[in-house]
C-alpha atoms as a PDB file:
ATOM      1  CA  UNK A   1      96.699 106.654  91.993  1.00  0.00           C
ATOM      2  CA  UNK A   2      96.697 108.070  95.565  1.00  0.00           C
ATOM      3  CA  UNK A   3      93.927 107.169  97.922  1.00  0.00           C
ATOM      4  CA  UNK A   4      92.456 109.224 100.334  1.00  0.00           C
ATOM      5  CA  UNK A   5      89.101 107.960 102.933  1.00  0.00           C
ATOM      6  CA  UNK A   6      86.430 111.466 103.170  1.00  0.00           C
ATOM      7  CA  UNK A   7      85.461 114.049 101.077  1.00  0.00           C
ATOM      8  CA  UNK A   8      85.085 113.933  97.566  1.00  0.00           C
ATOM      9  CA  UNK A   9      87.354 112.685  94.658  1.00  0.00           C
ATOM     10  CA  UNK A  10      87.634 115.105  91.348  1.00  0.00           C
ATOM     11  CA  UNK A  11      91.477 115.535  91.331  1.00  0.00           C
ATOM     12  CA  UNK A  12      93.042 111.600  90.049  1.00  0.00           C
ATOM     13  CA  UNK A  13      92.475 110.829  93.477  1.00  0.00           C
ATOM     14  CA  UNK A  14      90.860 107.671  94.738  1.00  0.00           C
ATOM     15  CA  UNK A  15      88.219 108.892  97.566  1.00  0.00           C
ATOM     16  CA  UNK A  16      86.833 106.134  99.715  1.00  0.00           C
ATOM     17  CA  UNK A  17      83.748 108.274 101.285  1.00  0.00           C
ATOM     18  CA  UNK A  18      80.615 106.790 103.206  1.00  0.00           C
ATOM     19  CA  UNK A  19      78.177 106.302 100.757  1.00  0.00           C
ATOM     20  CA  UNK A  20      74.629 108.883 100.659  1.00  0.00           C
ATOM     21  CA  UNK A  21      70.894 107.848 100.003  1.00  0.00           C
ATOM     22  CA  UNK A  22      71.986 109.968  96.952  1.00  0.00           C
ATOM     23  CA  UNK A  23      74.106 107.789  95.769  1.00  0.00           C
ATOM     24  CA  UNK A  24      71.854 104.649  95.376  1.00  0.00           C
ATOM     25  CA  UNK A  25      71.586 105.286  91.482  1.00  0.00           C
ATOM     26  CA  UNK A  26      75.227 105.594  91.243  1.00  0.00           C
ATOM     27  CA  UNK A  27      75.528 102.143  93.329  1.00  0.00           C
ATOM     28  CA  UNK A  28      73.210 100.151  91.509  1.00  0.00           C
ATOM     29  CA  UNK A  29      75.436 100.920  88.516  1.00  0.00           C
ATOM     30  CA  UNK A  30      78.470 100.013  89.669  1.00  0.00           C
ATOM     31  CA  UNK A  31      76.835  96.657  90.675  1.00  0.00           C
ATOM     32  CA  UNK A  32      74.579  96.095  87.527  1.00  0.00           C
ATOM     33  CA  UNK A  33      77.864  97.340  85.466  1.00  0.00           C
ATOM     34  CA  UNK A  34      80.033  95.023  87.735  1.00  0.00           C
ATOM     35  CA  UNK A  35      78.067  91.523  86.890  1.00  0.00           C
ATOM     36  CA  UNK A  36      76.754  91.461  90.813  1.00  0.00           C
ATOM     37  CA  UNK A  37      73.382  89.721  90.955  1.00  0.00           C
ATOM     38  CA  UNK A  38      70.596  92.315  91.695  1.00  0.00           C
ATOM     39  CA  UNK A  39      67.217  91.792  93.712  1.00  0.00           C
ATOM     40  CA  UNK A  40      65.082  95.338  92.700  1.00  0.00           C
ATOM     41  CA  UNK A  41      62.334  94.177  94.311  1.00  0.00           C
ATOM     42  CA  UNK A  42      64.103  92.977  97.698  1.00  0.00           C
ATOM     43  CA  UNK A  43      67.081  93.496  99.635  1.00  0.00           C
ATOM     44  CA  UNK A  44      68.227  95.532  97.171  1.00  0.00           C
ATOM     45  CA  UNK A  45      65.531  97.813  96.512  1.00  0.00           C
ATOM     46  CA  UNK A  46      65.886 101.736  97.113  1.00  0.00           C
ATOM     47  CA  UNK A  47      63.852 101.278 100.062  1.00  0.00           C
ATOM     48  CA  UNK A  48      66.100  98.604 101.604  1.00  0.00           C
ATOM     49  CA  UNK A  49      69.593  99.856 100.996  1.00  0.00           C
ATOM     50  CA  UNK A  50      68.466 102.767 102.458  1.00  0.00           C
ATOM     51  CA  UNK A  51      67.140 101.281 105.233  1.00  0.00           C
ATOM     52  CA  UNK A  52      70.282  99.593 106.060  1.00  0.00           C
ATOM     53  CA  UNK A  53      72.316 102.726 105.700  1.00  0.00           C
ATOM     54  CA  UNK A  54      70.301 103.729 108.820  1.00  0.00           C
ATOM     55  CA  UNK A  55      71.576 100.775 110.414  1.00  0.00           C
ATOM     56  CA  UNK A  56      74.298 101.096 112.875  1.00  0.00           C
ATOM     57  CA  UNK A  57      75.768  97.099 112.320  1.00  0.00           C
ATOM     58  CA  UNK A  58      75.964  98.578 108.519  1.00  0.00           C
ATOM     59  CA  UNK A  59      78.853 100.102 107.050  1.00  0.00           C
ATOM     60  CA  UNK A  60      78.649 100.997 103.547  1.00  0.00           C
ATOM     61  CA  UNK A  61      81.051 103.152 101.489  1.00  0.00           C
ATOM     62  CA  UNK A  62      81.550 103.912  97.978  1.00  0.00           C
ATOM     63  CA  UNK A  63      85.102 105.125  96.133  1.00  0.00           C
ATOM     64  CA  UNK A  64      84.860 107.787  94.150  1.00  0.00           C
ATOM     65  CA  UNK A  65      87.527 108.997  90.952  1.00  0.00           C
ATOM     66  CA  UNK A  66      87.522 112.147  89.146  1.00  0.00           C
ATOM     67  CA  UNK A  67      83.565 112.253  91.050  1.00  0.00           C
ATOM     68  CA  UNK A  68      82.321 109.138  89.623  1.00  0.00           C
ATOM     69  CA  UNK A  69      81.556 106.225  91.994  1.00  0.00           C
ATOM     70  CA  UNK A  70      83.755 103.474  90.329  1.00  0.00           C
ATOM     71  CA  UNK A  71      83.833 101.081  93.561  1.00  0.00           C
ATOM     72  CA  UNK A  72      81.039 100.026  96.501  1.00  0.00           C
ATOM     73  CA  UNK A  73      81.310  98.366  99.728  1.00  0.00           C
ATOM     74  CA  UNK A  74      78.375  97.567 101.459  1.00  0.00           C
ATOM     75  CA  UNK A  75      79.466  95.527 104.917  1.00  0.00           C
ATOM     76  CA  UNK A  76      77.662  94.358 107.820  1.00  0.00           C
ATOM     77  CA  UNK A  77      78.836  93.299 111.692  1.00  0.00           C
ATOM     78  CA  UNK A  78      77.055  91.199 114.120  1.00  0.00           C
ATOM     79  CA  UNK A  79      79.536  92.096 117.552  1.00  0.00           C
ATOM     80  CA  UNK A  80      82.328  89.083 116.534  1.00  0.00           C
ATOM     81  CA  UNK A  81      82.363  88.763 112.565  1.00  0.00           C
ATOM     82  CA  UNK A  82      82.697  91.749 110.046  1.00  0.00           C
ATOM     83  CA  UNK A  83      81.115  90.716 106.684  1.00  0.00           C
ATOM     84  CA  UNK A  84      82.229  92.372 103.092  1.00  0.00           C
ATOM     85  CA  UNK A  85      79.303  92.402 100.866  1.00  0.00           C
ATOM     86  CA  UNK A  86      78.406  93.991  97.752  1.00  0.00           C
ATOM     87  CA  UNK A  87      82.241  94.805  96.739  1.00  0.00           C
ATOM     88  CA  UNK A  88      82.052  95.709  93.087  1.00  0.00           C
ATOM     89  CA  UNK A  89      84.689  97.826  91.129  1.00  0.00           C
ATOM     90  CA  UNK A  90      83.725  99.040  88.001  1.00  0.00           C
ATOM     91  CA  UNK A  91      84.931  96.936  84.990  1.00  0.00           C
ATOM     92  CA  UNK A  92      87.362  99.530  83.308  1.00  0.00           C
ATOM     93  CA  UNK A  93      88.377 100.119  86.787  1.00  0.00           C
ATOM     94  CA  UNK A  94      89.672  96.574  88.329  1.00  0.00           C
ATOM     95  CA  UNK A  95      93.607  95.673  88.693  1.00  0.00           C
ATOM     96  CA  UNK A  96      94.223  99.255  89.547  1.00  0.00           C
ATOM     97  CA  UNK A  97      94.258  98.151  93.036  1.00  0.00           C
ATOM     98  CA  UNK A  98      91.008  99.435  93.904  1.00  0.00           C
ATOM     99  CA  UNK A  99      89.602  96.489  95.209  1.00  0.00           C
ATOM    100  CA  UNK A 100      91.667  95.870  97.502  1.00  0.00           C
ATOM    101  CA  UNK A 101      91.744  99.611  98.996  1.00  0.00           C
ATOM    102  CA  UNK A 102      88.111  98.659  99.560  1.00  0.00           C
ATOM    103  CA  UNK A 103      88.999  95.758 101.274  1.00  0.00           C
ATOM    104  CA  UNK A 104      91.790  97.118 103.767  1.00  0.00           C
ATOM    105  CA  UNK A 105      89.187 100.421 104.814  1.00  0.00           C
ATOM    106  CA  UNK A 106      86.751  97.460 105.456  1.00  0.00           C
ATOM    107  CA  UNK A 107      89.207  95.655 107.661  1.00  0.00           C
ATOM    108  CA  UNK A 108      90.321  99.056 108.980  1.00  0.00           C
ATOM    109  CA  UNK A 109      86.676  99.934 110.352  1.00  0.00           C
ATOM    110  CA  UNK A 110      86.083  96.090 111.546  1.00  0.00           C
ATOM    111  CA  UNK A 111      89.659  96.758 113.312  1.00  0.00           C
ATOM    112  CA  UNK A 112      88.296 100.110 114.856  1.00  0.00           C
ATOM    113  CA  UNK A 113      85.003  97.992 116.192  1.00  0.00           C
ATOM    114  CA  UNK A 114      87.335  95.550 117.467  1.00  0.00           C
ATOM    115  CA  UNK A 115      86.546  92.720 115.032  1.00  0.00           C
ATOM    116  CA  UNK A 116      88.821  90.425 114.486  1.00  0.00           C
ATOM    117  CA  UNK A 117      87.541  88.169 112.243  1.00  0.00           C
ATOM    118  CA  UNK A 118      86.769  89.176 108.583  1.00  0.00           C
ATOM    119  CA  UNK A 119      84.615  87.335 105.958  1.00  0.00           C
ATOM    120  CA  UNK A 120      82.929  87.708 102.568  1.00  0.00           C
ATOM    121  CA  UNK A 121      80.732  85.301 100.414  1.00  0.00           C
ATOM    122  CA  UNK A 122      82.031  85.048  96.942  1.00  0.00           C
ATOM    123  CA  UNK A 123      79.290  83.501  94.276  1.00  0.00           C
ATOM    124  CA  UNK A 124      81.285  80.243  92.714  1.00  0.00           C
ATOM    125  CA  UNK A 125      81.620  81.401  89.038  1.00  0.00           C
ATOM    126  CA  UNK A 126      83.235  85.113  90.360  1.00  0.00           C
ATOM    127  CA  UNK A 127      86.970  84.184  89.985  1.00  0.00           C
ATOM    128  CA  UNK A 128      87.799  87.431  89.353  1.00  0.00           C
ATOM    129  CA  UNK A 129      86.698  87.944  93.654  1.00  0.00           C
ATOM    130  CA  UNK A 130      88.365  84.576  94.726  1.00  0.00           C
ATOM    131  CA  UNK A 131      91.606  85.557  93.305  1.00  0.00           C
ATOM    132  CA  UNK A 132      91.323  89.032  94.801  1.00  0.00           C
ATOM    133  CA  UNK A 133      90.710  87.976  98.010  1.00  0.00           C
ATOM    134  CA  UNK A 134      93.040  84.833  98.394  1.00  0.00           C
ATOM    135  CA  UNK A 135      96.170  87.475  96.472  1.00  0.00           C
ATOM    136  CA  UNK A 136      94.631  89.964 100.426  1.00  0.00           C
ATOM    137  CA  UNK A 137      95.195  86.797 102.624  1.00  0.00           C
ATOM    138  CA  UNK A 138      92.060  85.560 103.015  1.00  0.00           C
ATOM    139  CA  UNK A 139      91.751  81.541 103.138  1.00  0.00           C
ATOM    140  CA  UNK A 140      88.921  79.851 101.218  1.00  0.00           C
ATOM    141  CA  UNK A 141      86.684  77.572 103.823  1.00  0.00           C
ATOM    142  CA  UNK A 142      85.959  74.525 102.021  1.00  0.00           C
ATOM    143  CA  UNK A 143      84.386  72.552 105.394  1.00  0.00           C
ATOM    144  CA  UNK A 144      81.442  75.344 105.687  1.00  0.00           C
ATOM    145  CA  UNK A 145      78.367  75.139 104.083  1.00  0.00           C
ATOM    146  CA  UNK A 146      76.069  78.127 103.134  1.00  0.00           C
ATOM    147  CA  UNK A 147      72.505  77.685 104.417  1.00  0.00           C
ATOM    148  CA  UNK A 148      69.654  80.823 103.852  1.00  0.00           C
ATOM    149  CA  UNK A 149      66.040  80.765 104.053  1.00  0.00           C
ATOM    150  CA  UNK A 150      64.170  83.343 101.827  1.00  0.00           C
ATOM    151  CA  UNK A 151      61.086  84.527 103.426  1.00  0.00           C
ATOM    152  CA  UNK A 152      60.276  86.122 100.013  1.00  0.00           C
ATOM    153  CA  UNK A 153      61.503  85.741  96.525  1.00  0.00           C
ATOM    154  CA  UNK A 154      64.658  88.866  96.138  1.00  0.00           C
ATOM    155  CA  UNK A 155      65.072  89.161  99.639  1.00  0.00           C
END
């Protein structure tokens, strides 16, 4: 599998491409598909994805094969951090190395924004994502603790 970033895939070629309102369908998919927990009603609503594709701390991409979306990458940057979020590879897809394509054009556009530090938040039951990332070099931070406040149920 070659992989190429732009344009459109269609020829056994991996394409990692920025990812179009028109492509929300085709992203909710992948996630539902992928076992990634879905809010319809909040942050991941058509409304709000799309929102956040207007958004210039978001960076969201999708990798396409034979021109169906079979990966997504939906990652955020406040100035200093570069988050992954949302990384889901289709099922029939995963230990083909896409993953982790995903992962290096994230760290590749953090790099280009002069990040330096990159992070994700992996649910505790997905092993499948610890094992991915740890195999990429990222280090598991046991001493931090996750804190969020929901102003609304989804969000």
């Amino acid at each position: 599998m070659r992989v190429k970033t732009g344009g459109g895939g269609g020829d056994g070629t991996l394409t990692i491409r920025e990812m179009r309102g028109e492509d929300y369908d085709a992203v909710v998919e992948v996630w539902l598909l992928s076992g990634l927990r879905f809010s319809a009603d909040g942050r991941d609503s058509r409304e709000a994805v799309l929102k956040q594709l207007e958004d210039a701390a978001s960076i969201f991409f999708v990798a396409e094969l034979d021109g169906r979306i079979v990966a997504t990458a939906l990652c955020t940057q406040d100035g200093r951090k570069g988050w992954i979020n949302r990384l889901a590879v289709l099922p029939e897809y995963r230990r083909m190395g896409i993953g982790g394509s995903m992962v290096r054009e994230a760290e590749r556009r953090f790099d280009a924004l002069g990040l330096e530090v990159y992070s994700c938040l992996i649910m505790g039951d997905n092993l499948v994502s610890q094992e991915m990332f740890s195999h990429l070099g990222y280090r598991k931070q046991d001493e931090v603790l996750y804190f969020s406040k929901r102003t609304r149920d989804g969000a």
